[in-house]
Protein backbone atom coordinates (compact mmCIF):
# COMPACT_ATOMS: atom_id res chain seq x y z
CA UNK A 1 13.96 -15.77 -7.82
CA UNK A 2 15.99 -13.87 -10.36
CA UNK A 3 18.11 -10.38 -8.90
CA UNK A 4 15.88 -7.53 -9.78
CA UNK A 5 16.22 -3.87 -8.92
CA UNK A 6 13.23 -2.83 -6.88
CA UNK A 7 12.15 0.72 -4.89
CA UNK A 8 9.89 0.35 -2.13
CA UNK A 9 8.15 2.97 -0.62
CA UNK A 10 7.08 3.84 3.42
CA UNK A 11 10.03 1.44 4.26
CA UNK A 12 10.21 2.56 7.54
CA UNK A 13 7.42 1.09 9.56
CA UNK A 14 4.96 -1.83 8.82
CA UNK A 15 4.90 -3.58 5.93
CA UNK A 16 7.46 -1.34 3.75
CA UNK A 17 9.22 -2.58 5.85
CA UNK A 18 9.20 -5.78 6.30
CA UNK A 19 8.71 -5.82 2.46
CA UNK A 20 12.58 -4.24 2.13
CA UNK A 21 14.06 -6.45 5.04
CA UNK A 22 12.58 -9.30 2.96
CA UNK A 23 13.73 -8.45 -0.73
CA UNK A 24 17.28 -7.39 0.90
CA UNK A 25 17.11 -11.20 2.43
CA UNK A 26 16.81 -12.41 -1.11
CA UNK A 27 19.55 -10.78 -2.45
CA UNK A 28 17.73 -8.40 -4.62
CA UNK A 29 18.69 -4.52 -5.30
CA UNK A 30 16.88 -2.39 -3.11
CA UNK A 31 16.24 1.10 -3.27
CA UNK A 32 14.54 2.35 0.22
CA UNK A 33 12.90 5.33 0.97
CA UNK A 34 11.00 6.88 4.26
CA UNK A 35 11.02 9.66 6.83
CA UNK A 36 12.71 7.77 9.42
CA UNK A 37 16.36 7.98 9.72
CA UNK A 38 16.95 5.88 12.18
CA UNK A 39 15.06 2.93 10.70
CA UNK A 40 16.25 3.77 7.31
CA UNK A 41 19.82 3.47 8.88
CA UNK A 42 19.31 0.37 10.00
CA UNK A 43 18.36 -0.95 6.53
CA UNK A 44 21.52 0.48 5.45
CA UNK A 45 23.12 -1.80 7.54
CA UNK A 46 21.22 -4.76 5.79
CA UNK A 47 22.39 -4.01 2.24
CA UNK A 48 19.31 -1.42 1.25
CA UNK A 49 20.66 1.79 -0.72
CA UNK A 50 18.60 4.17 1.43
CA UNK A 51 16.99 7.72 0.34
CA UNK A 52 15.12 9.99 3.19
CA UNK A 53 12.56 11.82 1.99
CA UNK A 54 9.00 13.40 2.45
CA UNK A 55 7.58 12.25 -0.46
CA UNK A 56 4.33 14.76 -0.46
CA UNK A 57 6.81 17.51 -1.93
CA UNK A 58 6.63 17.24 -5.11
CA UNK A 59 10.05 18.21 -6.10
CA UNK A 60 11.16 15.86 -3.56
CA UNK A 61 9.48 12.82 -5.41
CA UNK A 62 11.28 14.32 -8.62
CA UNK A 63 14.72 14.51 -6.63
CA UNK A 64 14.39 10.79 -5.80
CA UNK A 65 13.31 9.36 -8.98
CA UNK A 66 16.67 11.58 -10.46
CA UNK A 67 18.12 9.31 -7.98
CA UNK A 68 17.17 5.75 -9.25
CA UNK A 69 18.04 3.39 -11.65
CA UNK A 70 16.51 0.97 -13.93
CA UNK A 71 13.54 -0.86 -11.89
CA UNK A 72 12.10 -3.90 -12.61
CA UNK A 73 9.95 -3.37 -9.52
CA UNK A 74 8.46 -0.48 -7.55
CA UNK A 75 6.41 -0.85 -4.36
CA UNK A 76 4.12 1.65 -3.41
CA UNK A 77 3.59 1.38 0.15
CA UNK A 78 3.36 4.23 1.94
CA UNK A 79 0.35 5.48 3.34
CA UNK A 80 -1.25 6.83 6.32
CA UNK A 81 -5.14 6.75 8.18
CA UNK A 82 -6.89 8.32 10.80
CA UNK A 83 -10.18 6.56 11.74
CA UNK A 84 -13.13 8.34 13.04
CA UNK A 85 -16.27 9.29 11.52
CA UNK A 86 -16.01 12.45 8.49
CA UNK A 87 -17.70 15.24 10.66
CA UNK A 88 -14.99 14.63 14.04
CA UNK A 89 -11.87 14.42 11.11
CA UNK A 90 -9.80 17.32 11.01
CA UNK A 91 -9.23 19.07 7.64
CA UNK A 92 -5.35 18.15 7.81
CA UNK A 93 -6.27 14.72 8.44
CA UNK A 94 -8.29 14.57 5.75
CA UNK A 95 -5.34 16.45 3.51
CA UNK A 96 -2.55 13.94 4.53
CA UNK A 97 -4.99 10.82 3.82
CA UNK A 98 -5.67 11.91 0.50
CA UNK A 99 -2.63 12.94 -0.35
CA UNK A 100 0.04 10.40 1.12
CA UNK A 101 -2.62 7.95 -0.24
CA UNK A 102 -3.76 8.52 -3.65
CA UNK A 103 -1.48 11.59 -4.63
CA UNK A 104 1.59 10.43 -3.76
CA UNK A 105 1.19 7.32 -5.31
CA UNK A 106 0.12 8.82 -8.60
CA UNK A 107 2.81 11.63 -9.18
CA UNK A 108 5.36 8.36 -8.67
CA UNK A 109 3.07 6.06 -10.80
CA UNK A 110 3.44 8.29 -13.39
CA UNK A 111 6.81 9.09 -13.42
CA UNK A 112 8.34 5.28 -12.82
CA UNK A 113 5.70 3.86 -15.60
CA UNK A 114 7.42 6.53 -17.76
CA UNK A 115 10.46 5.09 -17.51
CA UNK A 116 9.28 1.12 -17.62
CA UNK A 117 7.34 2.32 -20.80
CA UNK A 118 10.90 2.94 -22.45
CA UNK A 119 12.38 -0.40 -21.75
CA UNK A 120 8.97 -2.39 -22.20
CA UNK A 121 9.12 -4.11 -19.00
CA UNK A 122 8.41 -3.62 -15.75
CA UNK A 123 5.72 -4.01 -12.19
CA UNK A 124 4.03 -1.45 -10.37
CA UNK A 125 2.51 -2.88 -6.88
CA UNK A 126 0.27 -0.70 -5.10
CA UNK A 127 -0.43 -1.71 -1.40
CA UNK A 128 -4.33 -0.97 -1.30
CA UNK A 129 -6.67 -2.01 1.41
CA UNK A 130 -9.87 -4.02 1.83
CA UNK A 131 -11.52 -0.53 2.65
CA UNK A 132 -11.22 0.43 -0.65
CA UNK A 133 -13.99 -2.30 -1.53
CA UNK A 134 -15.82 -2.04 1.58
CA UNK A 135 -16.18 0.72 3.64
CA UNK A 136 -16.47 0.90 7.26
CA UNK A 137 -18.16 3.28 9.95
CA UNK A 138 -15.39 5.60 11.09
CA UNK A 139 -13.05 5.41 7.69
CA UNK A 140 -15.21 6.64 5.41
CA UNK A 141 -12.32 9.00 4.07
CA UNK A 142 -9.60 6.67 4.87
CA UNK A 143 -11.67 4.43 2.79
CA UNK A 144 -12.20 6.75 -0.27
CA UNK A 145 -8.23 7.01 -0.41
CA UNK A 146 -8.10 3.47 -1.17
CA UNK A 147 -11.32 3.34 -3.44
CA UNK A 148 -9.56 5.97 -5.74
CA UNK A 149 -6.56 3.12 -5.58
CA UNK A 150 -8.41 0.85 -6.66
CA UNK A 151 -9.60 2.53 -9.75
CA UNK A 152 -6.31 4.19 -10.48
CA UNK A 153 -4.61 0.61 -10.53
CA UNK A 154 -7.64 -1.07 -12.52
CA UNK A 155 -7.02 1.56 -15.71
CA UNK A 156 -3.88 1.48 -15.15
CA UNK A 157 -3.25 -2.06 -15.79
CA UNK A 158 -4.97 -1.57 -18.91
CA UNK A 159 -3.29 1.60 -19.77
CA UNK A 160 0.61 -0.10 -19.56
CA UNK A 161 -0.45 -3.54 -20.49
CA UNK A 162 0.69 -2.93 -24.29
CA UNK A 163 3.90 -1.71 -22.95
CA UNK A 164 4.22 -4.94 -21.11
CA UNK A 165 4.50 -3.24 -17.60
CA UNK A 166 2.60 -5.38 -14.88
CA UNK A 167 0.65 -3.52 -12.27
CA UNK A 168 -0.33 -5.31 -9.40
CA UNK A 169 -2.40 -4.24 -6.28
CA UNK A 170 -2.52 -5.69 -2.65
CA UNK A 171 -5.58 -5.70 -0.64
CA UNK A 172 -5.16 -6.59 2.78
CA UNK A 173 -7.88 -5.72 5.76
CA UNK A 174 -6.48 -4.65 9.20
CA UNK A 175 -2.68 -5.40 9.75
CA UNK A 176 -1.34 -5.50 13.05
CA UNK A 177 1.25 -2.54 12.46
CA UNK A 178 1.84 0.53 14.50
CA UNK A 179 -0.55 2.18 11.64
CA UNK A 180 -3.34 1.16 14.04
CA UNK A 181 -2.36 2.83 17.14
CA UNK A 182 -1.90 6.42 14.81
CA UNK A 183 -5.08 5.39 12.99
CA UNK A 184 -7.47 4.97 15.94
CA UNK A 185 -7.80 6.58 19.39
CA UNK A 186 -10.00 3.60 21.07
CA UNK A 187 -8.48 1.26 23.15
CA UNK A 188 -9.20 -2.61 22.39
CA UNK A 189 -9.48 -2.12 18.85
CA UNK A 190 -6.63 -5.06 17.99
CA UNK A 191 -8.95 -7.68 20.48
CA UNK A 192 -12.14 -6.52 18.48
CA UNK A 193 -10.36 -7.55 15.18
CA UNK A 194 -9.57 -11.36 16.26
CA UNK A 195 -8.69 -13.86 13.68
CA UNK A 196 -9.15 -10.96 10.87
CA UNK A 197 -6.02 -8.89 12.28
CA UNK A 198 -2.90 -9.92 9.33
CA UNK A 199 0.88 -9.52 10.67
CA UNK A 200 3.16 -7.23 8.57
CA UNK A 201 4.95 -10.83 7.65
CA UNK A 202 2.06 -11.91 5.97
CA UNK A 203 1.46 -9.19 3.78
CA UNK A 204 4.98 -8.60 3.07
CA UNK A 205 5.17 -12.42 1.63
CA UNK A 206 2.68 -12.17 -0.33
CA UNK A 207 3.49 -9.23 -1.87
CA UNK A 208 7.10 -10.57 -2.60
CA UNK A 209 5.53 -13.30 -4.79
CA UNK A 210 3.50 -11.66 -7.26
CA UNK A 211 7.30 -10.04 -8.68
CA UNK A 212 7.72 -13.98 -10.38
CA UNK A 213 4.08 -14.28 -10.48
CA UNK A 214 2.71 -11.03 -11.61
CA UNK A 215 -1.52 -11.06 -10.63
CA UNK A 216 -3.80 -8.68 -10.99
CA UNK A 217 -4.73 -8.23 -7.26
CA UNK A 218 -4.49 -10.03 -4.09
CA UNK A 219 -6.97 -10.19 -1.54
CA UNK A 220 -6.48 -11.19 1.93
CA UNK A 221 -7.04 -12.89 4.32
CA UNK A 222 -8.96 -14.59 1.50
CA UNK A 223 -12.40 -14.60 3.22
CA UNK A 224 -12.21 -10.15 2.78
CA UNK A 225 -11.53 -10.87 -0.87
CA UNK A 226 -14.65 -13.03 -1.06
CA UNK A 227 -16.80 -10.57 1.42
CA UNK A 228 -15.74 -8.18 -0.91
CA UNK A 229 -17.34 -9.75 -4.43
CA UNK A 230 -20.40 -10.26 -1.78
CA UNK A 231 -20.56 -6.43 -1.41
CA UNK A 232 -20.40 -5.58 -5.19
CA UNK A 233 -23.78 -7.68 -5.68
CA UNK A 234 -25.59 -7.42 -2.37
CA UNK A 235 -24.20 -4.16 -0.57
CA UNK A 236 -27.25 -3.50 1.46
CA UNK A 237 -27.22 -7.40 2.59
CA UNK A 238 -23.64 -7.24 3.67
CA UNK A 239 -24.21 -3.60 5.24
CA UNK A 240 -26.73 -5.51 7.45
CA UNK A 241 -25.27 -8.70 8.24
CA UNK A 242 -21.75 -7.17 9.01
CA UNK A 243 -23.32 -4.10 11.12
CA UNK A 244 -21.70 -5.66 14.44
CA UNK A 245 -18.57 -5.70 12.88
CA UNK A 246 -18.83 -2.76 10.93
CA UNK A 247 -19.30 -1.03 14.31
CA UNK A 248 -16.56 -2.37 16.53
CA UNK A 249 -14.14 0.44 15.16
């Protein structure tokens, strides 16, 4: 793969972070950002220029684009959940979801497209979630952070296409991350997932690939990709057949 310069967001923990251990591997430029110093110290120590920040300030996300260079690639990654059903959510659950989720990722979208826009080249990846096309008992919000991803990336696309800057979302379903054990209080959730539960490895490769092989979006595992196309024709059909599933979060 050629060097590129690439920022990854949510670094830290999960797959940001196996994402920046990864591109570091390679040999690429990497500019990584997160709350946690200690993790973002050890990435230091792999070759990853590091920048600590809460990125839901906005003058923070300014200070840290002031702070980049070039990119051929940013990876939006950061995010955060809380599963339970709307009604039992607090309000400042709600807030962070929908803003560490679809804000955050906008105000940066728009600034680092800005600058692709002005070299005419470029990739945006989002990391979305199969909840964005199918919604769950007990995310219902979690899962209208991700819906609004998947229609911001969608226009998007088309908006930067003439520009030639590639935007490219991930969809994974549940990842065995420590995002599940802040995301749900009930024990056993990990055994209820089985075969379906992704490791932060998996996503993180196949993320890395679509920067030679720019896609539109990537679905997995690829059986939630085709469940997914299912639910855009038949909703009500999958709603029923899936409601044991659907109900072991």
């Amino acid at each position: 793969m050629n060097k590129k310069t690439i920022f990854v967001t949510g670094a830290t923990s999960g797959v940001g972070l196996k994402i920046t251990e990864l591109l570091v591997a390679q040999g690429h430029t990497v500019y990584a950002t997160g709350r946690n110093t200690v993790a973002l110290k050890a990435l230091e120590r792999l070759g990853a220029n590091v920048i600590q920040a809460d990125l839901t300030n906005l003058a923070t996300i300014d200070e840290v684009c002031a702070q980049l260079p070039p990119l051929d690639v940013a990876i939006l990654s950061a995010g955060v959940g809380k599963f339970g059903i709307a009604p039992d959510l607090s309000d400042e659950a709600i807030r962070q979801m929908v803003e560490l989720n679809v804000s955050v990722p906008m105000y940066l979208a728009k600034r680092l497209a800005a600058a692709m826009i002005q070299r005419q080249q470029g990739q945006l990846i989002f990391i979305g979630s199969q909840a964005g096309k199918v919604a769950t008992p007990k995310a219902s919000v979690y899962a209208a952070t991700k819906h609004a991803i998947v229609g911001f990336t969608n226009g998007l696309r088309m908006e930067l296409a003439p520009y030639h800057v590639k935007v490219t979302a991930i969809h994974p379903g549940p990842i065995d991350t420590p995002f599940l054990d802040k995301a749900s209080d009930e024990s056993g959730y990990r055994e209820s997932l089985g075969k379906f539960l992704l490791t932060a490895e998996e996503v993180a490769q196949a993320t890395v690939k679509t920067i030679e092989r720019p896609v539109r979006e990537v679905n997995l595992p690829k059986i939630m990709g085709l469940s997914s196309k299912l639910y855009a024709i038949a909703p009500a059909t999958v709603e029923f057949l899936g409601k044991s599933f659907f109900n072991k979060k």
